[in-house]
C-alpha atoms as a PDB file:
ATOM      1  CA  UNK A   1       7.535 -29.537   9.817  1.00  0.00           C
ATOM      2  CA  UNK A   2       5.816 -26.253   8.719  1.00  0.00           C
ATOM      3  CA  UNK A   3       3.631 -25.568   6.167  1.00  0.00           C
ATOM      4  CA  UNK A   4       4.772 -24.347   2.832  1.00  0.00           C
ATOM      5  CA  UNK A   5       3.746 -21.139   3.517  1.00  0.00           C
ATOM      6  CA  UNK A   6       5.184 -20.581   6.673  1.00  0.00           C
ATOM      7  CA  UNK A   7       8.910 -21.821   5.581  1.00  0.00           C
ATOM      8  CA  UNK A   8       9.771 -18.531   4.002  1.00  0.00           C
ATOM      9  CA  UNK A   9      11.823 -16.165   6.008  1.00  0.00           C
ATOM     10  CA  UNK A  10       9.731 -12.971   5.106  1.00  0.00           C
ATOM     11  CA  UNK A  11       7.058 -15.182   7.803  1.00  0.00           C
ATOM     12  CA  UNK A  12       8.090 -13.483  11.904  1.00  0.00           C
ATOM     13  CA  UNK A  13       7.904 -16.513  13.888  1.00  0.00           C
ATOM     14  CA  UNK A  14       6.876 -16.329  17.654  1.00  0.00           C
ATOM     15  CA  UNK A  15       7.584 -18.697  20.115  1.00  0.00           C
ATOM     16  CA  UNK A  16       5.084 -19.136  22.882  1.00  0.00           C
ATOM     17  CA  UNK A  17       5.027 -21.499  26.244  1.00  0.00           C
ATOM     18  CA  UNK A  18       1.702 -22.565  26.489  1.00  0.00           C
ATOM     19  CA  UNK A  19      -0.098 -22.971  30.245  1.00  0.00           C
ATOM     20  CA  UNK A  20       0.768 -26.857  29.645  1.00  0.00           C
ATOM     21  CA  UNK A  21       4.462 -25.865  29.222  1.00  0.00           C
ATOM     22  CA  UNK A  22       5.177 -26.790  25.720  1.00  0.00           C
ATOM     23  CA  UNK A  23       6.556 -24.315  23.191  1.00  0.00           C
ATOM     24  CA  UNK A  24       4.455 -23.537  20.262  1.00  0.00           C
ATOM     25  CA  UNK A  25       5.780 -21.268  17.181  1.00  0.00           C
ATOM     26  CA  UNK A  26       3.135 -19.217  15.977  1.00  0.00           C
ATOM     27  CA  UNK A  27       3.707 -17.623  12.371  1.00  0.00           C
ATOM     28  CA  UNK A  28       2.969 -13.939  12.007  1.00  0.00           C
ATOM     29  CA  UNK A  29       2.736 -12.813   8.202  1.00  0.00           C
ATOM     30  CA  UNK A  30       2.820  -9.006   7.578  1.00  0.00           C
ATOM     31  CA  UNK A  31      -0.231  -7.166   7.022  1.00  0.00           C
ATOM     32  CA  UNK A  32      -0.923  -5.525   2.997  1.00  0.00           C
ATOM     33  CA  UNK A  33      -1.173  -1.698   2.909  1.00  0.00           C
ATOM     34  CA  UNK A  34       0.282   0.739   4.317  1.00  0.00           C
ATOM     35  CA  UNK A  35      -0.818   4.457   4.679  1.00  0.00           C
ATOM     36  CA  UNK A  36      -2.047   6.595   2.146  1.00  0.00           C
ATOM     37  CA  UNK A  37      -0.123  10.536   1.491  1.00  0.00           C
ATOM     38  CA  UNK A  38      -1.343  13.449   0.202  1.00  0.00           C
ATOM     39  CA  UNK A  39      -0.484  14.048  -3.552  1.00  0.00           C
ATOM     40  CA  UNK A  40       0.532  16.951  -3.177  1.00  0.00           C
ATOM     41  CA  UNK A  41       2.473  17.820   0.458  1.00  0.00           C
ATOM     42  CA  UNK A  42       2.821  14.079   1.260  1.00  0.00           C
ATOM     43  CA  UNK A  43       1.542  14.346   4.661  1.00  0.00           C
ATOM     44  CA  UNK A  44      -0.488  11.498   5.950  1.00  0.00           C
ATOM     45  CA  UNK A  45      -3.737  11.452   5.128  1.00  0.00           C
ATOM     46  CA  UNK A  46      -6.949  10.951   8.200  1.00  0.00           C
ATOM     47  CA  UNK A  47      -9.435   8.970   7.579  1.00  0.00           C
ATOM     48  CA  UNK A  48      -8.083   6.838   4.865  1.00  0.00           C
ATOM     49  CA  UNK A  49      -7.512   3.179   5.240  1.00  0.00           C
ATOM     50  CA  UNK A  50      -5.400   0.432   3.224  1.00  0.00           C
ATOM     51  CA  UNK A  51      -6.779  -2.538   5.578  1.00  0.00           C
ATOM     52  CA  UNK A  52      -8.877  -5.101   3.516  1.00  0.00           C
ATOM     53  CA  UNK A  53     -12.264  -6.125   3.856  1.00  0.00           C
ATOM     54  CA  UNK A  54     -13.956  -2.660   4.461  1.00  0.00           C
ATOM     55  CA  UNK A  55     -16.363  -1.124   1.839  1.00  0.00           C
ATOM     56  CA  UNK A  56     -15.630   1.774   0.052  1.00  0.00           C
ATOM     57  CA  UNK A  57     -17.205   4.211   1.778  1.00  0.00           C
ATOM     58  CA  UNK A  58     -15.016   3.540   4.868  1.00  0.00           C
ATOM     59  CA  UNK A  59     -11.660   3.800   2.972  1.00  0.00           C
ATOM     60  CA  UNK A  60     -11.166   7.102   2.252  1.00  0.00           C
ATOM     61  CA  UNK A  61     -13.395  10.076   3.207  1.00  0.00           C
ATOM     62  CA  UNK A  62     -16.265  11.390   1.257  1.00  0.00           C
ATOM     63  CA  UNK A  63     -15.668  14.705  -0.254  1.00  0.00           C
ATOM     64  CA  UNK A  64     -13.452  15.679  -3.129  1.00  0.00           C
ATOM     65  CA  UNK A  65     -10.391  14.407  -3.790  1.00  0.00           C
ATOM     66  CA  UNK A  66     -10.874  12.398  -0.604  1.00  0.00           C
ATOM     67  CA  UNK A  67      -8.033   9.553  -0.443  1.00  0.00           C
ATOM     68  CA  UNK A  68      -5.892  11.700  -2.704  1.00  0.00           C
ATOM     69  CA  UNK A  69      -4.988  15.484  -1.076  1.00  0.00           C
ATOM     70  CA  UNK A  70      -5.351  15.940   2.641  1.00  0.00           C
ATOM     71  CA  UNK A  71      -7.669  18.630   4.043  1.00  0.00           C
ATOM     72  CA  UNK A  72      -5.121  21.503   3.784  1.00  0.00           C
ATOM     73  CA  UNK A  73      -4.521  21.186   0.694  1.00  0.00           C
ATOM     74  CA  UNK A  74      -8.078  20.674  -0.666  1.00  0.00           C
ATOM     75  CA  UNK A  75      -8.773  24.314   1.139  1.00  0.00           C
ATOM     76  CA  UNK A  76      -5.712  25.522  -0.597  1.00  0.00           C
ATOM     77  CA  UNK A  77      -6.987  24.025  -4.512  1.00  0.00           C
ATOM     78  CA  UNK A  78     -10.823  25.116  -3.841  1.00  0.00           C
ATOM     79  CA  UNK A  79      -9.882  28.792  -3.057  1.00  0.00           C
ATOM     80  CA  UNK A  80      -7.384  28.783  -5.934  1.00  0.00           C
ATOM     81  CA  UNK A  81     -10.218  27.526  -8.172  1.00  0.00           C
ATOM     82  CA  UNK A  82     -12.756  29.910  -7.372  1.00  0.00           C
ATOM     83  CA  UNK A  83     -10.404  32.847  -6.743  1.00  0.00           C
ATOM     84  CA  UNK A  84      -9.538  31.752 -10.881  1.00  0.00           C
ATOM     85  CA  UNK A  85     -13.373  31.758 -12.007  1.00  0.00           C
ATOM     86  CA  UNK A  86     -13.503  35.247 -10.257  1.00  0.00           C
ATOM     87  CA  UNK A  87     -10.704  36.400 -12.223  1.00  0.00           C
ATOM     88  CA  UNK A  88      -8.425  37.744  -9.251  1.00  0.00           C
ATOM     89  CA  UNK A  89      -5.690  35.068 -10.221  1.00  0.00           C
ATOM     90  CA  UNK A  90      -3.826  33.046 -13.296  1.00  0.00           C
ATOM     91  CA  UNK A  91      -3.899  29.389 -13.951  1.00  0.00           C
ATOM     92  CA  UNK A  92      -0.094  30.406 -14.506  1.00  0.00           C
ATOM     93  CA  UNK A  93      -0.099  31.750 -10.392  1.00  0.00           C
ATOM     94  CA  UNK A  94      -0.749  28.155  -9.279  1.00  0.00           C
ATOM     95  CA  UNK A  95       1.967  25.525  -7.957  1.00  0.00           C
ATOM     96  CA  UNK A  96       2.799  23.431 -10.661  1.00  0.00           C
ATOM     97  CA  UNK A  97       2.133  20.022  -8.776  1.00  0.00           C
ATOM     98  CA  UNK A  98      -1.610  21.273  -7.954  1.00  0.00           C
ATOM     99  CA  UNK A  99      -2.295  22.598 -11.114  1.00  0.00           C
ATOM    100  CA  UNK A 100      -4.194  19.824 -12.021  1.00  0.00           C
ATOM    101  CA  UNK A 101      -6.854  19.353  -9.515  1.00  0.00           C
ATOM    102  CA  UNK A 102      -7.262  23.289  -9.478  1.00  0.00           C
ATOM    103  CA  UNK A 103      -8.062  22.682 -13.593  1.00  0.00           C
ATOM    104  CA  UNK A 104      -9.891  20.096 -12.992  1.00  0.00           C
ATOM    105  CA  UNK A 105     -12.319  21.762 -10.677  1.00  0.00           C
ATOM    106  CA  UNK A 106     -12.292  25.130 -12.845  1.00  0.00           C
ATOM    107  CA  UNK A 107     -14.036  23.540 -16.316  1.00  0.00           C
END
């Protein structure tokens, strides 16, 4: 009889012939996490992890807005921001759905 655990259906269960010649079931739960997107063009985001066990650091990567916006888009809200402190462009100018890391970064 299996374990508690391992009676649920939501548990894959792989049968395997062992070099002896018996079959053995070996229960296979689904891993937590799955892969991080970009806030703001929903692609999938490099260098981000959802596996557990790793420190922080090795997560998501280490620059602004790392783990939320991809690279792209980070390019896209730091020009907007500075082209904004220079004066050449309008909070109102922005896309809507970035508007708030672009404020964010311009205060």
């Amino acid at each position: 009889m299996p374990r508690p655990k391992n009676r649920s259906r939501s548990v894959r269960r792989l049968y395997r012939r062992t070099p002896k010649g018996n079959v053995v079931i070996h229960y296979k739960r689904r891993e937590k996490g799955g892969r991080s997107y970009c806030a703001l063009c929903h692609s999938i985001l490099g260098g981000a992890s959802a596996r557990r066990g790793l420190p922080k650091t090795k997560k998501r990567p280490e620059r602004i807005f790392g783990g939320r916006l991809c690279q792209g888009c980070v390019r896209r809200v730091v020009s907007c921001a500075a082209r904004i402190r220079d004066g050449k462009m309008k909070m109102e100018d922005v896309e809507i759905r970035a508007r708030g890391y672009v404020g964010s970064m311009v205060k």
